[in-house]
N, C-alpha and C. Protein backbone atom coordinates (compact mmCIF):
# COMPACT_ATOMS: atom_id res chain seq x y z
N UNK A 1 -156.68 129.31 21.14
CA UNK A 1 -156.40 129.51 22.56
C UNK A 1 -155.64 130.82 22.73
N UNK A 2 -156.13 131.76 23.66
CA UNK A 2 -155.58 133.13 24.39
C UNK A 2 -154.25 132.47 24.80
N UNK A 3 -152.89 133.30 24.41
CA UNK A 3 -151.67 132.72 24.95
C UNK A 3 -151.44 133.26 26.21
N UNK A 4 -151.01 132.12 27.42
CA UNK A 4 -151.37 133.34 29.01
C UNK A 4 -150.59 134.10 28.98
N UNK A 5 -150.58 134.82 29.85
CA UNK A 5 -150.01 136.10 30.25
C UNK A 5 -150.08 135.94 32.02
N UNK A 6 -149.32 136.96 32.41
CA UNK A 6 -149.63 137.34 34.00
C UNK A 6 -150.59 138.52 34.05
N UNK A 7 -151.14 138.07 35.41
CA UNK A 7 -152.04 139.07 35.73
C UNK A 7 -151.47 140.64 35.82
N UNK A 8 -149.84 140.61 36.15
CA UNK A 8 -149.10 141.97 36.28
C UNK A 8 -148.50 142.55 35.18
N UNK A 9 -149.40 141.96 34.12
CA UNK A 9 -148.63 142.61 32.66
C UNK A 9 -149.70 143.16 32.24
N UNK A 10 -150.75 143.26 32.82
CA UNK A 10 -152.20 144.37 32.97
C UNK A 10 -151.78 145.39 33.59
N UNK A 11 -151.98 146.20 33.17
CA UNK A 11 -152.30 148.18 34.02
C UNK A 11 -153.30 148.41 34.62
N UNK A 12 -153.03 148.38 35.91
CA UNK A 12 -154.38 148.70 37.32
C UNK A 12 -155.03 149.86 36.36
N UNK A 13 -156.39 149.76 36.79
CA UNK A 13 -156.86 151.15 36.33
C UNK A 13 -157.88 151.65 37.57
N UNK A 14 -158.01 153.01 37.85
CA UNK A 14 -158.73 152.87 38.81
C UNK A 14 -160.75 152.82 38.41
N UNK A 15 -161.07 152.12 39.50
CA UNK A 15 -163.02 151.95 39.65
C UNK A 15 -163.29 152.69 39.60
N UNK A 16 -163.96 153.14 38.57
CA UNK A 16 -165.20 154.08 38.33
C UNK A 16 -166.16 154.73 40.05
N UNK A 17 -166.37 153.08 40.52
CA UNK A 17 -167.41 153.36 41.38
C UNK A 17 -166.60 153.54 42.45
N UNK A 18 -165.28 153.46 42.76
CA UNK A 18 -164.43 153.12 44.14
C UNK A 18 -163.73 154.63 44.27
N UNK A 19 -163.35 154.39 45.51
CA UNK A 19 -162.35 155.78 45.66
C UNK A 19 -161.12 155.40 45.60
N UNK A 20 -160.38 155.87 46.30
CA UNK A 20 -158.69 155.65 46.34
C UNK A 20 -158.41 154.70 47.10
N UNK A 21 -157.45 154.01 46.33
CA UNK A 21 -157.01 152.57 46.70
C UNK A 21 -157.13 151.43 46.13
N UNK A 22 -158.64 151.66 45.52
CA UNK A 22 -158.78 150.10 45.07
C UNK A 22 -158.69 150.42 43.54
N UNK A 23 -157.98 149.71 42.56
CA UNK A 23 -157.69 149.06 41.17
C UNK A 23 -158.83 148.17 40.61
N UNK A 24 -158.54 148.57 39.30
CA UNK A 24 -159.07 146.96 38.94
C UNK A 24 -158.35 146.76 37.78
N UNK A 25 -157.81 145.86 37.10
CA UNK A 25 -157.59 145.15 35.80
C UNK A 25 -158.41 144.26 35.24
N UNK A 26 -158.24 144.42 34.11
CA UNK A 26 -159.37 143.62 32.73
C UNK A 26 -158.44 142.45 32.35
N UNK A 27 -158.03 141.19 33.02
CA UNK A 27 -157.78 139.99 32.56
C UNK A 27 -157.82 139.52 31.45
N UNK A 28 -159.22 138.99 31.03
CA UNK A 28 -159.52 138.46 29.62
C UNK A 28 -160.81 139.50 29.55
N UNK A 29 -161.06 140.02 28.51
CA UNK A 29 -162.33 140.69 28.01
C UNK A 29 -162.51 140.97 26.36
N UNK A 30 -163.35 141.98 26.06
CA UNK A 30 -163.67 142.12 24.76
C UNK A 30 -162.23 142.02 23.73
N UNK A 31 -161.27 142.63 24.12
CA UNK A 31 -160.17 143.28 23.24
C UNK A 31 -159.22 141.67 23.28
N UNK A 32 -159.58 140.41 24.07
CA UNK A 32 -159.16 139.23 23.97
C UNK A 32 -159.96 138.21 23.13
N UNK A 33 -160.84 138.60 22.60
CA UNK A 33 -162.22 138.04 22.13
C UNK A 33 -162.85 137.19 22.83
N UNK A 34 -163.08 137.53 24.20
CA UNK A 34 -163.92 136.94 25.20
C UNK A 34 -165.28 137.34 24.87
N UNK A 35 -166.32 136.86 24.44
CA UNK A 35 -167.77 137.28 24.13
C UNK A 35 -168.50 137.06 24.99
N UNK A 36 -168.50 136.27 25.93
CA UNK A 36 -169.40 135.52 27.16
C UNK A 36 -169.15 135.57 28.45
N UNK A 37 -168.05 136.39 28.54
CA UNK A 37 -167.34 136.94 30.12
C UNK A 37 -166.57 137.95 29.91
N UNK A 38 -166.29 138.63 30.92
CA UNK A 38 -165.19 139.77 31.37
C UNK A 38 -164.59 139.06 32.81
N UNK A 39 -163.11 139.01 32.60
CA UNK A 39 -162.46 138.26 33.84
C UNK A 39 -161.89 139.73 34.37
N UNK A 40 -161.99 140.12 35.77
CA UNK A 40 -161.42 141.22 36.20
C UNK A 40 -160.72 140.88 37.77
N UNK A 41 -159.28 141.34 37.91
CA UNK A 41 -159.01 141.51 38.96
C UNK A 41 -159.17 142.66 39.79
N UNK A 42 -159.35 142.98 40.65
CA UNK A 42 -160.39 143.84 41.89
C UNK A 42 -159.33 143.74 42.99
N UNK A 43 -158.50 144.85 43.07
CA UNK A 43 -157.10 145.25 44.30
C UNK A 43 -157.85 146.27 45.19
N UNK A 44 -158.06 145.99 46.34
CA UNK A 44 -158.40 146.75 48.15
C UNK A 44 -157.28 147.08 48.74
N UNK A 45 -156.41 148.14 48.55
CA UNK A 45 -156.01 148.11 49.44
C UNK A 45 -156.11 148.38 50.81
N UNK A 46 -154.99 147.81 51.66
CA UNK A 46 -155.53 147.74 53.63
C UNK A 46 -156.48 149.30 53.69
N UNK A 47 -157.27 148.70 54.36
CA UNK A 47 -157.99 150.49 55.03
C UNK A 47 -158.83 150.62 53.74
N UNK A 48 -158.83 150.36 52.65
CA UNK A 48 -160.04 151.23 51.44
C UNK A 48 -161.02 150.12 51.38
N UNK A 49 -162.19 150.69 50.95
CA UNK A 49 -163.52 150.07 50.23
C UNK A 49 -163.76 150.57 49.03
N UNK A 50 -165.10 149.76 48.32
CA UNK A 50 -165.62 150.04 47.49
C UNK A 50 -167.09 151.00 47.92
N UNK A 51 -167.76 151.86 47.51
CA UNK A 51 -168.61 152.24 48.64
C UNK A 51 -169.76 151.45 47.79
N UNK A 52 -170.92 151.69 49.05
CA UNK A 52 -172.47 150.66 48.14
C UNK A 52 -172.52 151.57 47.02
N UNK A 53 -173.13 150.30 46.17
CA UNK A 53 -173.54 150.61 44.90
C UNK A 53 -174.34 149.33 44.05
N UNK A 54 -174.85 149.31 42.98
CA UNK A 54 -175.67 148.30 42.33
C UNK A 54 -175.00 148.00 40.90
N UNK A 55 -175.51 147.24 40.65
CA UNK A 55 -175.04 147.28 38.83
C UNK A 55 -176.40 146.52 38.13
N UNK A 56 -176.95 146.52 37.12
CA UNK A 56 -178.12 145.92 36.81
C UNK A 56 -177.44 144.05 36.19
N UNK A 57 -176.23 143.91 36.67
CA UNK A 57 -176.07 142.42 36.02
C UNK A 57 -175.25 141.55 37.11
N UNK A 58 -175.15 140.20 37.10
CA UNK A 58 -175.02 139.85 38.13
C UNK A 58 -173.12 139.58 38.07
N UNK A 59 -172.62 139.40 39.08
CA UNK A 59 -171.28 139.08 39.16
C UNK A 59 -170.75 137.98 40.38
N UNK A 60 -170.06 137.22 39.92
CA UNK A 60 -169.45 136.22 40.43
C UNK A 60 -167.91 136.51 41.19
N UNK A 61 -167.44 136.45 42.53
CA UNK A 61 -165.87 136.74 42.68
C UNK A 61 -165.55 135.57 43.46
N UNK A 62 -164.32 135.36 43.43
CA UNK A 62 -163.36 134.55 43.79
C UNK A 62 -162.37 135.10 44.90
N UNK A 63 -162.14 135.05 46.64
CA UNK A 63 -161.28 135.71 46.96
C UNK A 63 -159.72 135.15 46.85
N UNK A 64 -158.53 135.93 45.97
CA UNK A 64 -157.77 134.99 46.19
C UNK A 64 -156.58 135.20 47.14
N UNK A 65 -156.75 136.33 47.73
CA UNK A 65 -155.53 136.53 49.03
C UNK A 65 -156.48 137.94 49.66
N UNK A 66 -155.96 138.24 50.99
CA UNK A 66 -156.99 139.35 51.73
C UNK A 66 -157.71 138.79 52.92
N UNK A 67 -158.30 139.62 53.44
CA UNK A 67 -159.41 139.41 53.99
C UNK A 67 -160.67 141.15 54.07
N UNK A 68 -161.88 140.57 53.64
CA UNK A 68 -162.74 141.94 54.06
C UNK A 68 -164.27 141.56 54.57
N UNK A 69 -164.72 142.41 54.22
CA UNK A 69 -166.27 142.45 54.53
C UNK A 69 -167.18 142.80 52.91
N UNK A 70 -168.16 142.00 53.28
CA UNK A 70 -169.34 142.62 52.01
C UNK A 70 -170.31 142.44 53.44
N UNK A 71 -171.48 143.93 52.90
CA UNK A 71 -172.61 143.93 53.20
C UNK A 71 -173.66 142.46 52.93
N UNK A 72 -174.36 142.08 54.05
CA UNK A 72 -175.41 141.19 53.55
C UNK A 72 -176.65 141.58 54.02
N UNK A 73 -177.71 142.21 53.75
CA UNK A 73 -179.22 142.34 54.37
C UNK A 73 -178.71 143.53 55.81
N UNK A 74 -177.67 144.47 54.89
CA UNK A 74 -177.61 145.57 56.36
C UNK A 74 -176.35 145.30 57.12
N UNK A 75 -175.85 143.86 57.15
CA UNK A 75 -175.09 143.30 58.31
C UNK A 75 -173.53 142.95 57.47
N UNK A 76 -172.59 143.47 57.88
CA UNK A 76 -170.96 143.05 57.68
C UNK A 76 -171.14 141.17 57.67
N UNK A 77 -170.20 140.73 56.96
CA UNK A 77 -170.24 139.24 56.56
C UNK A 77 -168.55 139.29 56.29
N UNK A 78 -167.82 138.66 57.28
CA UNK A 78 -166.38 138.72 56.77
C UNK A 78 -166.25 137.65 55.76
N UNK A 79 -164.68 137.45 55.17
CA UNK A 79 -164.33 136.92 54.13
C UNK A 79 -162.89 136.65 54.09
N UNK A 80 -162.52 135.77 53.61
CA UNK A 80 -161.06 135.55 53.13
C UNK A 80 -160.63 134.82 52.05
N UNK A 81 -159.41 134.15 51.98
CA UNK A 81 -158.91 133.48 50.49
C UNK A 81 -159.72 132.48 50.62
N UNK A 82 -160.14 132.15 49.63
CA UNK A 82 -161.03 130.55 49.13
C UNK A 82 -162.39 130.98 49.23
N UNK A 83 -162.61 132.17 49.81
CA UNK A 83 -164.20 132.75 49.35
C UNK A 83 -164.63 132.73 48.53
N UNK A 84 -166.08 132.45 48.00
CA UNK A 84 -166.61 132.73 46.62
C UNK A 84 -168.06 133.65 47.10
N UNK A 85 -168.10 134.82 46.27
CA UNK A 85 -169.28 135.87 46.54
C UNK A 85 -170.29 135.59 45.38
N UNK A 86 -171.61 135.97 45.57
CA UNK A 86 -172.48 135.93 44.17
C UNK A 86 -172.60 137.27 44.71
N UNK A 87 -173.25 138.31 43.74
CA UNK A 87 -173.90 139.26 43.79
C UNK A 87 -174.66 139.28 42.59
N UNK A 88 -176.30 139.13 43.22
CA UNK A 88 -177.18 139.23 42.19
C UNK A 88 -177.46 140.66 41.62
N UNK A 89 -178.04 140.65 40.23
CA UNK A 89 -178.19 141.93 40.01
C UNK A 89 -179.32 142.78 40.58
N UNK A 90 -179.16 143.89 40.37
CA UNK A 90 -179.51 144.77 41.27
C UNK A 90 -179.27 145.06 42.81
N UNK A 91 -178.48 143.90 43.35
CA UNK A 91 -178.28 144.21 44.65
C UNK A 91 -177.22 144.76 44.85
N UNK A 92 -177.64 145.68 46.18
CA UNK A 92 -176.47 146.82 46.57
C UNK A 92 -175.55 146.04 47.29
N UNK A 93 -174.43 146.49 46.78
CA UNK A 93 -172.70 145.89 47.50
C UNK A 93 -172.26 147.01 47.94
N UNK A 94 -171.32 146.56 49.59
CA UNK A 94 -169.98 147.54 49.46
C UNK A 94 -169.32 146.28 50.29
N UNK A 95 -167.92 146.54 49.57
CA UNK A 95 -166.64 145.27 49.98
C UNK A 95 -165.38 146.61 50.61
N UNK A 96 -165.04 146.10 51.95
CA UNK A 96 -164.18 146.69 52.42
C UNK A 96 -163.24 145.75 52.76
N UNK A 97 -161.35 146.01 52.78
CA UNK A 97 -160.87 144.98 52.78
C UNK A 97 -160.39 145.59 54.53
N UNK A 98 -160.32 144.62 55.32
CA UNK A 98 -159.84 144.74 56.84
C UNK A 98 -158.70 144.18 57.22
N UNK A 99 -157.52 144.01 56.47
CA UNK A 99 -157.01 143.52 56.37
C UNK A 99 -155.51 143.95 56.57
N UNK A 100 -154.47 143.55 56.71
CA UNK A 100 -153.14 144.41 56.59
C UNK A 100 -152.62 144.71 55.16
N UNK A 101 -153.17 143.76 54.23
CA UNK A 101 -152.36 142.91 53.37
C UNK A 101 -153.37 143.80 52.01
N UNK A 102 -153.06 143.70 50.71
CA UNK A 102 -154.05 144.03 49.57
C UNK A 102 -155.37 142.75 49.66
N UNK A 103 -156.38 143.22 49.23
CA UNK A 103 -157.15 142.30 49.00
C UNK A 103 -157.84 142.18 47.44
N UNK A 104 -157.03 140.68 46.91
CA UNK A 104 -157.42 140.54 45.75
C UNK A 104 -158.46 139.80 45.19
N UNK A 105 -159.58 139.91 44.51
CA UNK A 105 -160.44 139.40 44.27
C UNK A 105 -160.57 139.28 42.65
N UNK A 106 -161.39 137.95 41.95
CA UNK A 106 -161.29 137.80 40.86
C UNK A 106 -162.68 138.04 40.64
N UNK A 107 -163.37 138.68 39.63
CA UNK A 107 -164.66 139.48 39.29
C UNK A 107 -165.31 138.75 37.91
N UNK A 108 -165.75 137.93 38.04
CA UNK A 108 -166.30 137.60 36.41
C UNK A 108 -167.90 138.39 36.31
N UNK A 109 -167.83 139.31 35.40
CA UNK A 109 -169.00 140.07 34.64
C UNK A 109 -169.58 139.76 33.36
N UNK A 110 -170.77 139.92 32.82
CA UNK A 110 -171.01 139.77 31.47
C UNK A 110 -170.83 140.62 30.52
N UNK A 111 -170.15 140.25 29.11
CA UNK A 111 -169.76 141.13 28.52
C UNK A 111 -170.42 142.29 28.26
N UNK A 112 -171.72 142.75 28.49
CA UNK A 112 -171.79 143.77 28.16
C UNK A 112 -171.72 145.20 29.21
N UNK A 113 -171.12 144.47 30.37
CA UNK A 113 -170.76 145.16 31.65
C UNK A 113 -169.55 146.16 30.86
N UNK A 114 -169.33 147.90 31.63
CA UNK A 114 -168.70 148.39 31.41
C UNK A 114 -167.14 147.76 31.34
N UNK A 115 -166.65 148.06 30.66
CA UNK A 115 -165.03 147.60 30.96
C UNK A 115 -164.19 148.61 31.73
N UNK A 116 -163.15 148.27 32.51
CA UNK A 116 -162.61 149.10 33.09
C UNK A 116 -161.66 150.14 32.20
């Protein structure tokens, strides 16, 4: 058994695909010997997005404080805590948080998804 830890004893790093504002941290992943997931936390802050983009694998999130928007078929789809998102692969996302507050989301990827 992984001995826990807090999520704030991770170092935000910033998204590859995001601009300024939003973080992400690597929870549990390769360097935990997670082989079958990557657990990632995903920080919005108020006013930032992620802009569209795709990934070829699919991802699962969890909202756990916030509120924003993901694209669905063209059209804004709001969101808040107790949300759960699928994003299949290949489909284009952008998550903006609308919110006052950070918006935190929990990201499970497959391991062979980039790490942050």
């Amino acid at each position: 058994m992984k001995i826990l830890k807090s999520y704030a004893e991770v170092e935000p790093r910033v998204l590859p695909v995001a601009g300024a504002g939003v973080t992400g941290r690597v929870l549990l992943g390769k360097a935990d010997g997670a082989v079958n997931f990557c657990m990632r936390l995903i920080e919005v802050a108020p006013g930032a997005s992620i802009p569209a983009h795709s990934h070829p694998w699919e991802h699962e999130q969890f909202v756990v404080s916030g509120t924003g928007s993901i694209l669905k078929d063209g059209a804004p789809v709001d969101f808040g805590p107790g949300s759960v998102l699928f994003i299949a692969p290949g489909e284009e996302h952008h998550i903006r948080n609308t919110g006052p507050e950070p918006l935190r989301i929990v990201c499970l990827v497959p391991p062979f998804a980039p790490e942050l």
